[in-house]
Protein backbone atom coordinates (compact mmCIF):
# COMPACT_ATOMS: atom_id res chain seq x y z
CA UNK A 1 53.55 9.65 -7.34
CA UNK A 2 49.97 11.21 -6.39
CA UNK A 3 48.21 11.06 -9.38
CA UNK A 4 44.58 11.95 -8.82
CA UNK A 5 44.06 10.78 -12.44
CA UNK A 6 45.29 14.57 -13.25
CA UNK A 7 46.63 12.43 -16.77
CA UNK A 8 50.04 13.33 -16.11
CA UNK A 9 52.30 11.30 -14.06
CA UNK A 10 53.74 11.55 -10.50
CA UNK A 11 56.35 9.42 -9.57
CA UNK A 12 59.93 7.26 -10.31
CA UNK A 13 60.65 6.23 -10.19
CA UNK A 14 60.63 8.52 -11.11
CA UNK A 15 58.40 7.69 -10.95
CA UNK A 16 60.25 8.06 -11.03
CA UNK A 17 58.57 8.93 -7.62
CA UNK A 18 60.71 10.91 -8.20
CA UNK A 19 63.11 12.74 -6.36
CA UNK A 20 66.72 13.59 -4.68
CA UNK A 21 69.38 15.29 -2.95
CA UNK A 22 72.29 14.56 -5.64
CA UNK A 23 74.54 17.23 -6.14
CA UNK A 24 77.52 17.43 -3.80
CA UNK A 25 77.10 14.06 -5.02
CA UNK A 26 78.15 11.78 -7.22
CA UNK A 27 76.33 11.78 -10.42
CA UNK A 28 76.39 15.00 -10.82
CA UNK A 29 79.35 16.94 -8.85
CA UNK A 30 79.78 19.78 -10.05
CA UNK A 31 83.51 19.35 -10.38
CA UNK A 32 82.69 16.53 -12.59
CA UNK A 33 83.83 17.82 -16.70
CA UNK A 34 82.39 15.27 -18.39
CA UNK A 35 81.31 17.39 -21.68
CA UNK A 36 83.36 17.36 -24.75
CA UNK A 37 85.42 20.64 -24.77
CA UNK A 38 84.10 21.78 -28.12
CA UNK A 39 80.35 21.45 -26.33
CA UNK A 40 81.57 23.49 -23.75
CA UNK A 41 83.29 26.21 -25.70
CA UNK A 42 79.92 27.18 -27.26
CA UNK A 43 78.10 27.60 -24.30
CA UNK A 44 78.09 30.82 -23.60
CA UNK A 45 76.17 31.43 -20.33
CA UNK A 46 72.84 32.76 -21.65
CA UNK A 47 70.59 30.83 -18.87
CA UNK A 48 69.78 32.16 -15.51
CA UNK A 49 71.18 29.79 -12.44
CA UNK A 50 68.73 32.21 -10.20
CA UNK A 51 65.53 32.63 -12.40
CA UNK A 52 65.67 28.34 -12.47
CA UNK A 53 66.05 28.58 -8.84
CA UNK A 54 63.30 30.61 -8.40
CA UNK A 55 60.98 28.78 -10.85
CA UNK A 56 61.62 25.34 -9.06
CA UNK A 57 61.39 26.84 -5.18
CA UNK A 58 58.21 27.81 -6.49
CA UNK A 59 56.70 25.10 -7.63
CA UNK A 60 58.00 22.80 -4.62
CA UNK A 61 56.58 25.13 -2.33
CA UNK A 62 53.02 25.36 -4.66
CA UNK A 63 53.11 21.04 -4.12
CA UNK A 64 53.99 20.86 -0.69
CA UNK A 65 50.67 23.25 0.05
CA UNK A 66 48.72 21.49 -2.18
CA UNK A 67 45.43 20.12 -0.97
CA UNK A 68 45.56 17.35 -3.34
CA UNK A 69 49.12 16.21 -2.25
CA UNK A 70 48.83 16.00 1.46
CA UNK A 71 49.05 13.18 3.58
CA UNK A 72 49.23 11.28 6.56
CA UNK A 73 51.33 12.56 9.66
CA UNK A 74 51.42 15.59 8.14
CA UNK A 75 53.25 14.55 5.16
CA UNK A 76 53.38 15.18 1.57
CA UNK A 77 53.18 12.43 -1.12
CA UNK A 78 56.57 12.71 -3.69
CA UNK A 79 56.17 13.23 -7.27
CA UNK A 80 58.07 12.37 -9.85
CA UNK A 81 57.53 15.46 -12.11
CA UNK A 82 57.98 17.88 -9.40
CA UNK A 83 59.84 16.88 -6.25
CA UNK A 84 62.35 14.32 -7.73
CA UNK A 85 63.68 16.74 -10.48
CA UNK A 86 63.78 19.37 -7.63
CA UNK A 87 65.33 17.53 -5.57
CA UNK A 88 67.92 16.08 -7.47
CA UNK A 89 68.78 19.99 -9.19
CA UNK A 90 68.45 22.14 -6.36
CA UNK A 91 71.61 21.18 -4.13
CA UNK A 92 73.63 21.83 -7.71
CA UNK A 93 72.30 24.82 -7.80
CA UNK A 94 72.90 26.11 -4.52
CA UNK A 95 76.39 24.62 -4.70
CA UNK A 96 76.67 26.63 -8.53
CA UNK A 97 75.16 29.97 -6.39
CA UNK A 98 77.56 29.73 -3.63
CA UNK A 99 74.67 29.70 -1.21
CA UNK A 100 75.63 28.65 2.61
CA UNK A 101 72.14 26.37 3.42
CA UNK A 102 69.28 24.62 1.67
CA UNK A 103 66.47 26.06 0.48
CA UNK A 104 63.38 26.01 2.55
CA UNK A 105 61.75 23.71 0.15
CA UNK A 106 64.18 22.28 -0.31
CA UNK A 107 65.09 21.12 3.87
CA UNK A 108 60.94 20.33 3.87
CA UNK A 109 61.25 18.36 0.75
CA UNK A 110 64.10 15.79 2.58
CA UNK A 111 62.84 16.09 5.77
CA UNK A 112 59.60 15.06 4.90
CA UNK A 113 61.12 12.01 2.79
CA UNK A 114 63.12 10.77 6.15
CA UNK A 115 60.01 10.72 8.31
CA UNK A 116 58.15 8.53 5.56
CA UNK A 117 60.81 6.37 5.55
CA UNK A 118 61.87 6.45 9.27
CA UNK A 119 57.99 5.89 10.45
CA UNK A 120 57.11 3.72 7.31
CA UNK A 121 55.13 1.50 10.29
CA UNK A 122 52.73 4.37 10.57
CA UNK A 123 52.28 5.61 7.08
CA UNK A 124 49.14 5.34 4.69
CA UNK A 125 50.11 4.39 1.15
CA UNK A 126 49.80 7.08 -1.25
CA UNK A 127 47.00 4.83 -2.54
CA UNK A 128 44.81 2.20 -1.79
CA UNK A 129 42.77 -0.55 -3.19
CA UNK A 130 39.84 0.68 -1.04
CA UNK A 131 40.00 4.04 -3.09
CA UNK A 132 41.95 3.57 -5.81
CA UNK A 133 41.18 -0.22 -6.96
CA UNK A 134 42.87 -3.61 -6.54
CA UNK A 135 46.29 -3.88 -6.14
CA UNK A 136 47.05 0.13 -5.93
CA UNK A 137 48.24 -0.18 -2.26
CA UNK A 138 50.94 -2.30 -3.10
CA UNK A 139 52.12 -1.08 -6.12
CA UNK A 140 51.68 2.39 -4.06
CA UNK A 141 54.14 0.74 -1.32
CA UNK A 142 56.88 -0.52 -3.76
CA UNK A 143 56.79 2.69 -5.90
CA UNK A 144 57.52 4.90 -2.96
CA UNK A 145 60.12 2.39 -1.32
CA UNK A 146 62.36 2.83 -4.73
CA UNK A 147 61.54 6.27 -5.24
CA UNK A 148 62.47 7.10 -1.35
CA UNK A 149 65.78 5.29 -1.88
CA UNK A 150 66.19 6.93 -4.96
CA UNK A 151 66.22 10.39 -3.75
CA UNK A 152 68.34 9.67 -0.19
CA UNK A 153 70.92 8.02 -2.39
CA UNK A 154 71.16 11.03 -4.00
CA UNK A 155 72.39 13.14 -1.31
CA UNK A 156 75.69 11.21 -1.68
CA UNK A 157 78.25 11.15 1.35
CA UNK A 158 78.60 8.32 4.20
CA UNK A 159 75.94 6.42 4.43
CA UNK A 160 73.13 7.39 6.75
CA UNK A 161 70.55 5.32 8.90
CA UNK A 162 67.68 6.68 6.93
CA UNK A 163 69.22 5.82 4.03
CA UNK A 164 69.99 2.45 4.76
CA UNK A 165 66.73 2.37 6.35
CA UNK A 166 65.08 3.17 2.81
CA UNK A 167 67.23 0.35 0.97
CA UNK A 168 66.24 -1.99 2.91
CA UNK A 169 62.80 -1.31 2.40
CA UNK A 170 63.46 -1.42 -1.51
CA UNK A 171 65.66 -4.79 -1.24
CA UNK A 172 62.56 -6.02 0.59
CA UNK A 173 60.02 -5.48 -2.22
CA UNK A 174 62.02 -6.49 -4.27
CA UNK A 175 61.48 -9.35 -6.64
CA UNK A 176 63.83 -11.92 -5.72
CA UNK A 177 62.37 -14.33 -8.76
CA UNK A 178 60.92 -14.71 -11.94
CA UNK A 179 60.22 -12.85 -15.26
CA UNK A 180 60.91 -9.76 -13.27
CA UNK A 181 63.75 -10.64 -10.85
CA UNK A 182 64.96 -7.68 -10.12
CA UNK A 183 62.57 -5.01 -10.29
CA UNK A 184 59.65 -3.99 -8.31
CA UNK A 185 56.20 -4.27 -8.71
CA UNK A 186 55.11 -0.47 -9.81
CA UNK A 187 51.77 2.34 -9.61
CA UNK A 188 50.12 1.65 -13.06
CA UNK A 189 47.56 3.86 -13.86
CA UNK A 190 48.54 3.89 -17.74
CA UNK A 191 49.88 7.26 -17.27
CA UNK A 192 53.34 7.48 -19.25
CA UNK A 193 56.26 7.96 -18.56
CA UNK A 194 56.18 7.67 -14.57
CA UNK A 195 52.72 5.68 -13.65
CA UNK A 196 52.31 3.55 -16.59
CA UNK A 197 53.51 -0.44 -17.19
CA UNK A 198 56.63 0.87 -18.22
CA UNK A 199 57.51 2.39 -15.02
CA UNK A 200 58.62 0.13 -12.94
CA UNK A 201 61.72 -0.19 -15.50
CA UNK A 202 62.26 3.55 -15.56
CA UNK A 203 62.18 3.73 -11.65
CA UNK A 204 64.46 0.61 -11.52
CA UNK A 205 66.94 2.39 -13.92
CA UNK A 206 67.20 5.41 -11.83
CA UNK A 207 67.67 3.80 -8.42
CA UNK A 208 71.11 1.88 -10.59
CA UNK A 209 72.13 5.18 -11.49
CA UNK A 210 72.52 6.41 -7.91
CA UNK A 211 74.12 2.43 -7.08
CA UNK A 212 76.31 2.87 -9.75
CA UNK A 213 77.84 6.00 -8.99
CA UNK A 214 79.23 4.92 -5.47
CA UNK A 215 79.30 1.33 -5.47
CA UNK A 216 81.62 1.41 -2.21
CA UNK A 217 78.94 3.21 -0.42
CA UNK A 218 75.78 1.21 -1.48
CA UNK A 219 77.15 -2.30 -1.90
CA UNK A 220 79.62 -3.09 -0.09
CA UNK A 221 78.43 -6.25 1.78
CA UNK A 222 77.64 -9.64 -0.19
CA UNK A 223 73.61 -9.02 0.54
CA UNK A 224 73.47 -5.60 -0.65
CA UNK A 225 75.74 -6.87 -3.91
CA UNK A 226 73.00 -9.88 -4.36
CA UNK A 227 70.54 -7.07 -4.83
CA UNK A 228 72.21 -4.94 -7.24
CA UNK A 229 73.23 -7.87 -9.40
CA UNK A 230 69.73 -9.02 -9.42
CA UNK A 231 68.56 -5.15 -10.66
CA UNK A 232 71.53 -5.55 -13.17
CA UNK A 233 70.52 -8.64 -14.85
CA UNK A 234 66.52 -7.61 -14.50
CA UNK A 235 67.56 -4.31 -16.03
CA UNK A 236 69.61 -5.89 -19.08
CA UNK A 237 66.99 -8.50 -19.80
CA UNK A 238 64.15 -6.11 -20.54
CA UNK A 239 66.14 -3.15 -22.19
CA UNK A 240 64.98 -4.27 -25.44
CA UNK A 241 61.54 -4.00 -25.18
CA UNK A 242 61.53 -0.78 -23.17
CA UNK A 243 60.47 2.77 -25.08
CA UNK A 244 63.33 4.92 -25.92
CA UNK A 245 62.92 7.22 -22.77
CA UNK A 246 63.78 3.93 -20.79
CA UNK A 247 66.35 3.08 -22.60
CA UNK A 248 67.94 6.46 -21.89
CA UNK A 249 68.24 6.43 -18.17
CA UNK A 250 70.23 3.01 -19.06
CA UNK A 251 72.96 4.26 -21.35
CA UNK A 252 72.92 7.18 -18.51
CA UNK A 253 73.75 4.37 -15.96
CA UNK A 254 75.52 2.41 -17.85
CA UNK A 255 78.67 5.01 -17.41
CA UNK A 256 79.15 4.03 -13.91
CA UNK A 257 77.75 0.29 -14.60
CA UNK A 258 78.78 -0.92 -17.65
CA UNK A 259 77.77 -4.21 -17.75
CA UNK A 260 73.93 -2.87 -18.11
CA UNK A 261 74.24 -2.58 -21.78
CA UNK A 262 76.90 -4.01 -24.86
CA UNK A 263 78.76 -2.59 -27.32
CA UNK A 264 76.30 -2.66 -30.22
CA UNK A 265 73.09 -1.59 -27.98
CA UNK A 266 75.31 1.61 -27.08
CA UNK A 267 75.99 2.11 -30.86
CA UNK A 268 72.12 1.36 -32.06
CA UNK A 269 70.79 3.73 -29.04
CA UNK A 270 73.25 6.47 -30.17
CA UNK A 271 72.15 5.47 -33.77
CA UNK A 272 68.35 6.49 -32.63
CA UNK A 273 69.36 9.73 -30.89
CA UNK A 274 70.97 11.01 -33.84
CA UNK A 275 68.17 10.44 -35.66
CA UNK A 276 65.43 11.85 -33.68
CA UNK A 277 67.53 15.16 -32.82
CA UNK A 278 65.65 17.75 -34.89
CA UNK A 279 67.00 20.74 -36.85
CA UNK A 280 67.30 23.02 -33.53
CA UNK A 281 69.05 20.58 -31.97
CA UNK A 282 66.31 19.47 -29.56
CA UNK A 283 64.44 16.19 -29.24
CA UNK A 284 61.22 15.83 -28.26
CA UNK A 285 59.31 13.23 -25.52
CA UNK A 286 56.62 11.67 -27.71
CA UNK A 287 59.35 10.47 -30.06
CA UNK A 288 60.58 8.54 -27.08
CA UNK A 289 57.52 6.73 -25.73
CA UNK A 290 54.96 4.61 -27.36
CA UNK A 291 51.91 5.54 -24.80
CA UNK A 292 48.85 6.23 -27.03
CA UNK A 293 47.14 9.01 -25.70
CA UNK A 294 44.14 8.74 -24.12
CA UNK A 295 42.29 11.75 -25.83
CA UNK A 296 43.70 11.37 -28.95
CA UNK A 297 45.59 14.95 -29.70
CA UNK A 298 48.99 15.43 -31.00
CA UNK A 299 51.78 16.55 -28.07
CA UNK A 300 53.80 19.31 -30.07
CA UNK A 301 56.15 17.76 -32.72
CA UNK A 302 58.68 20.97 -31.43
CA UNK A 303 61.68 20.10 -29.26
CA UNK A 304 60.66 20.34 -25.49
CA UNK A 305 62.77 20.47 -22.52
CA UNK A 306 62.46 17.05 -20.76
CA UNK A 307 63.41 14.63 -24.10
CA UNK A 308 66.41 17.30 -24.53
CA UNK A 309 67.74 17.50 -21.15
CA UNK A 310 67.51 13.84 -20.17
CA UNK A 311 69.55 13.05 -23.83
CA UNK A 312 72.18 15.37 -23.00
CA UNK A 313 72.53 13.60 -19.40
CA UNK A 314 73.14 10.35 -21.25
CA UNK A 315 75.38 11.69 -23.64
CA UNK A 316 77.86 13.54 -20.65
CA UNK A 317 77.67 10.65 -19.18
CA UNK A 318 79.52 9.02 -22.06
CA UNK A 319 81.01 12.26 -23.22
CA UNK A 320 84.37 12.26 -21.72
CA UNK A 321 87.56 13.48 -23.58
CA UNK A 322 85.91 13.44 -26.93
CA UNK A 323 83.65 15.56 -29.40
CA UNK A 324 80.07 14.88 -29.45
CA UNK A 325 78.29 17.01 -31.68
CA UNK A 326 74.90 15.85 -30.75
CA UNK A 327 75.26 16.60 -27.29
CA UNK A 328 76.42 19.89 -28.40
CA UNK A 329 73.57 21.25 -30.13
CA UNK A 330 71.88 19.56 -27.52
CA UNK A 331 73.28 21.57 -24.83
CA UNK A 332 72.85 24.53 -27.16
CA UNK A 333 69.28 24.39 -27.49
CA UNK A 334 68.90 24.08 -23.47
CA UNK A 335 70.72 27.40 -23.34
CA UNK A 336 68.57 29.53 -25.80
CA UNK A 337 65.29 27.68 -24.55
CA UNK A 338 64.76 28.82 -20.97
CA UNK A 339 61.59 30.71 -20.41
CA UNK A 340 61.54 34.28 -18.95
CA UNK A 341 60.05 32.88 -15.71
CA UNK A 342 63.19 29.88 -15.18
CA UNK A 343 61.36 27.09 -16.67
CA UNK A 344 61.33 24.98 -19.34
CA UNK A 345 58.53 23.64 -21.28
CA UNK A 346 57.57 19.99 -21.65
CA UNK A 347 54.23 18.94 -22.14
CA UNK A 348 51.92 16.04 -20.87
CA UNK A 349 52.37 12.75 -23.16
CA UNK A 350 48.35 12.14 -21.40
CA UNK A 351 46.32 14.87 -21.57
CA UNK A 352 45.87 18.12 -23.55
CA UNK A 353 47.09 21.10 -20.74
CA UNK A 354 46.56 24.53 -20.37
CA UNK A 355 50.77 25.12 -19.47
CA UNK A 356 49.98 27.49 -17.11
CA UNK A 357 48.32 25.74 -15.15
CA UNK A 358 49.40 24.55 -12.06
CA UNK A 359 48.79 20.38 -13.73
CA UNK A 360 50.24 22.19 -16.84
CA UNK A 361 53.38 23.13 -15.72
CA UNK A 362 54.08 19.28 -14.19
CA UNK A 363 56.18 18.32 -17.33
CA UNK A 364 57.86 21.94 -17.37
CA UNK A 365 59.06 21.10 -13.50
CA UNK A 366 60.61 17.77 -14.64
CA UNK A 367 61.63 19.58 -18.27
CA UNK A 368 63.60 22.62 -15.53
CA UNK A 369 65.36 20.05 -12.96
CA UNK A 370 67.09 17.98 -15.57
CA UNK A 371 67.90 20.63 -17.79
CA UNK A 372 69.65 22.40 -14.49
CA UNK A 373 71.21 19.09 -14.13
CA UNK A 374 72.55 18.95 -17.91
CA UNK A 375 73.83 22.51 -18.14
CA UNK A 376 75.73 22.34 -14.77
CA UNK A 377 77.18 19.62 -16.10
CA UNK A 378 78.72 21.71 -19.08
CA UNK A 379 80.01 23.84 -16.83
């Protein structure tokens, strides 16, 4: 979510503010065998489990010391490129590694998310209208609410004061009326896919994924189910106008939550996937989102890491008990395509970046968590 105007994006909502605990969880157990045998059956295991942990240990623990990404109360903001992908990957792979406790970064990473949320009185916003321009300490408020909820959903289990603590602080923000019923207002600094106007959809869509995937546990009293049928319907009514990308965390969701799309949206998305997967088998993230950039170059046309591991999310999702050859080739290309040092690559949709960098490798750290995610998955 810190952005510094670095042209890449922080959040989710995730962005995706990004961020979370998930895997002895529900979206992702790792018991879960939701790939098509004949996907698989071809994936021999070429990838390194240890070199990926390494990679992403090292990059949380590069954030959490960076200058730029401290805060208040000795805090660190969340970011959707780095910390949400980490957090939602690393539990899977210490689960997948048979190691007995967290990661270091990982413990800081969730620790540091609980006393945001359990001190939210105290906090500074990530950003401010005094610094950053009108309306930024809201939309700095709502984004982190979601995004904080987002990643202490993902830790899965009985439900924990914190992380009833941090829905409530979502359902509060959230709009309870017009165009955007729903959804939240969301950081916009025209930075796709995580801090852009698009956003707030993206976040929105990854908040019902974790709902969706233990509805007993998240909304189980008629206020909490008022809320998730008002992120339902906000989430339906927009999917058409969103950018592919969006509409990709919403087939994901729509697994677990099937009411979020119909028959013939599910048959035109998989209609589009087909057609952008290229001759490797990869996709690739500027396909998927309209954003014009801002200095004018061309993101590599070449399949990147991010586009292909969030596709072959969606498509487990849907996968069970039948042959998907897309997803295959899909899961195919993640397994040639790690780099020697764990990662890999994605590239800014924003700015042109040297990839090793530390802004360079942003994308790469989303690209690595997700494409953990999608070849435990397999397993």
């Amino acid at each position: 979510m810190k952005l510094y105007r670095l042209g890449t994006y922080l959040l989710p909502a995730a962005c995706i503010a990004g961020s979370a605990i998930w895997w002895a969880t529900p979206v992702f157990s790792i018991e879960a065998k939701g790939v098509a045998d004949s996907a698989t059956a071809s994936l021999p295991k070429t990838w390194s489990e240890l070199a990926a942990a390494k990679y992403l240990d090292g990059r949380e623990v590069w954030w959490q010391s960076w200058a730029k990404a401290q805060m208040d109360h000795g805090t660190v903001c969340i970011s959707c490129h780095t910390t949400v992908p980490y957090a939602m990957a690393r539990p899977v792979l210490r689960l997948a590694m048979h190691e007995s406790a967290a990661a270091g970064p990982e413990k800081v990473l969730l620790d540091n998310v609980e006393k945001r949320v359990n001190q939210s009185d105290e906090m500074v916003p990530f950003y401010s209208d005094a610094a950053d321009g009108p309306g930024k300490t809201a939309e700095s408020q709502s984004t982190e609410a979601v995004m904080n909820a987002v990643i202490l959903t993902s830790v899965g289990g009985r439900m924990r004061q914190v992380t009833r603590k941090a829905l409530d602080a979502a359902w509060a923000l959230q709009f309870q009326r017009g165009e955007d019923a729903g959804g939240w207002l969301w950081q916009n600094f025209h930075l796709s896919p995580w801090e852009s106007g698009e956003s707030s959809y993206e976040g929105a869509a990854m908040l019902m994924l974790n709902l969706g995937t233990a509805p007993e546990i998240f909304a189980p009293t008629p206020e909490n189910r008022r809320h998730v049928e008002l992120l339902e319907g906000y989430l339906r009514k927009h999917y058409a106008e969103q950018p592919l990308l969006n509409q990709i965390f919403v087939y994901w969701a729509s697994a677990k939550s099937p009411k979020l799309l119909n028959g013939s949206e599910r048959a035109d998305l998989l209609k589009k996937l087909q057609t952008l997967q290229q001759a490797d088998g990869g996709w690739n993230l500027a396909s998927m989102d309209e954003l014009k950039r801002a200095d004018k170059t061309a993101q590599p046309a070449a399949s990147d890491g991010l586009a292909t591991a969030l596709v072959a999310l969606a498509l487990e999702a849907h996968a069970a008990g039948r042959e998907d050859v897309s997803l295959e080739r899909g899961l195919a290309w993640l397994e040639r395509n790690q780099g020697k040092d764990g990662r890999w690559q994605a590239y800014s949709l924003n700015k042109e970046r040297d990839p090793e960098s530390n802004i360079g490798k942003f994308m790469s750290d989303a690209a690595t968590g997700y494409a953990v995610l999608a070849l435990e998955q397999a397993k």
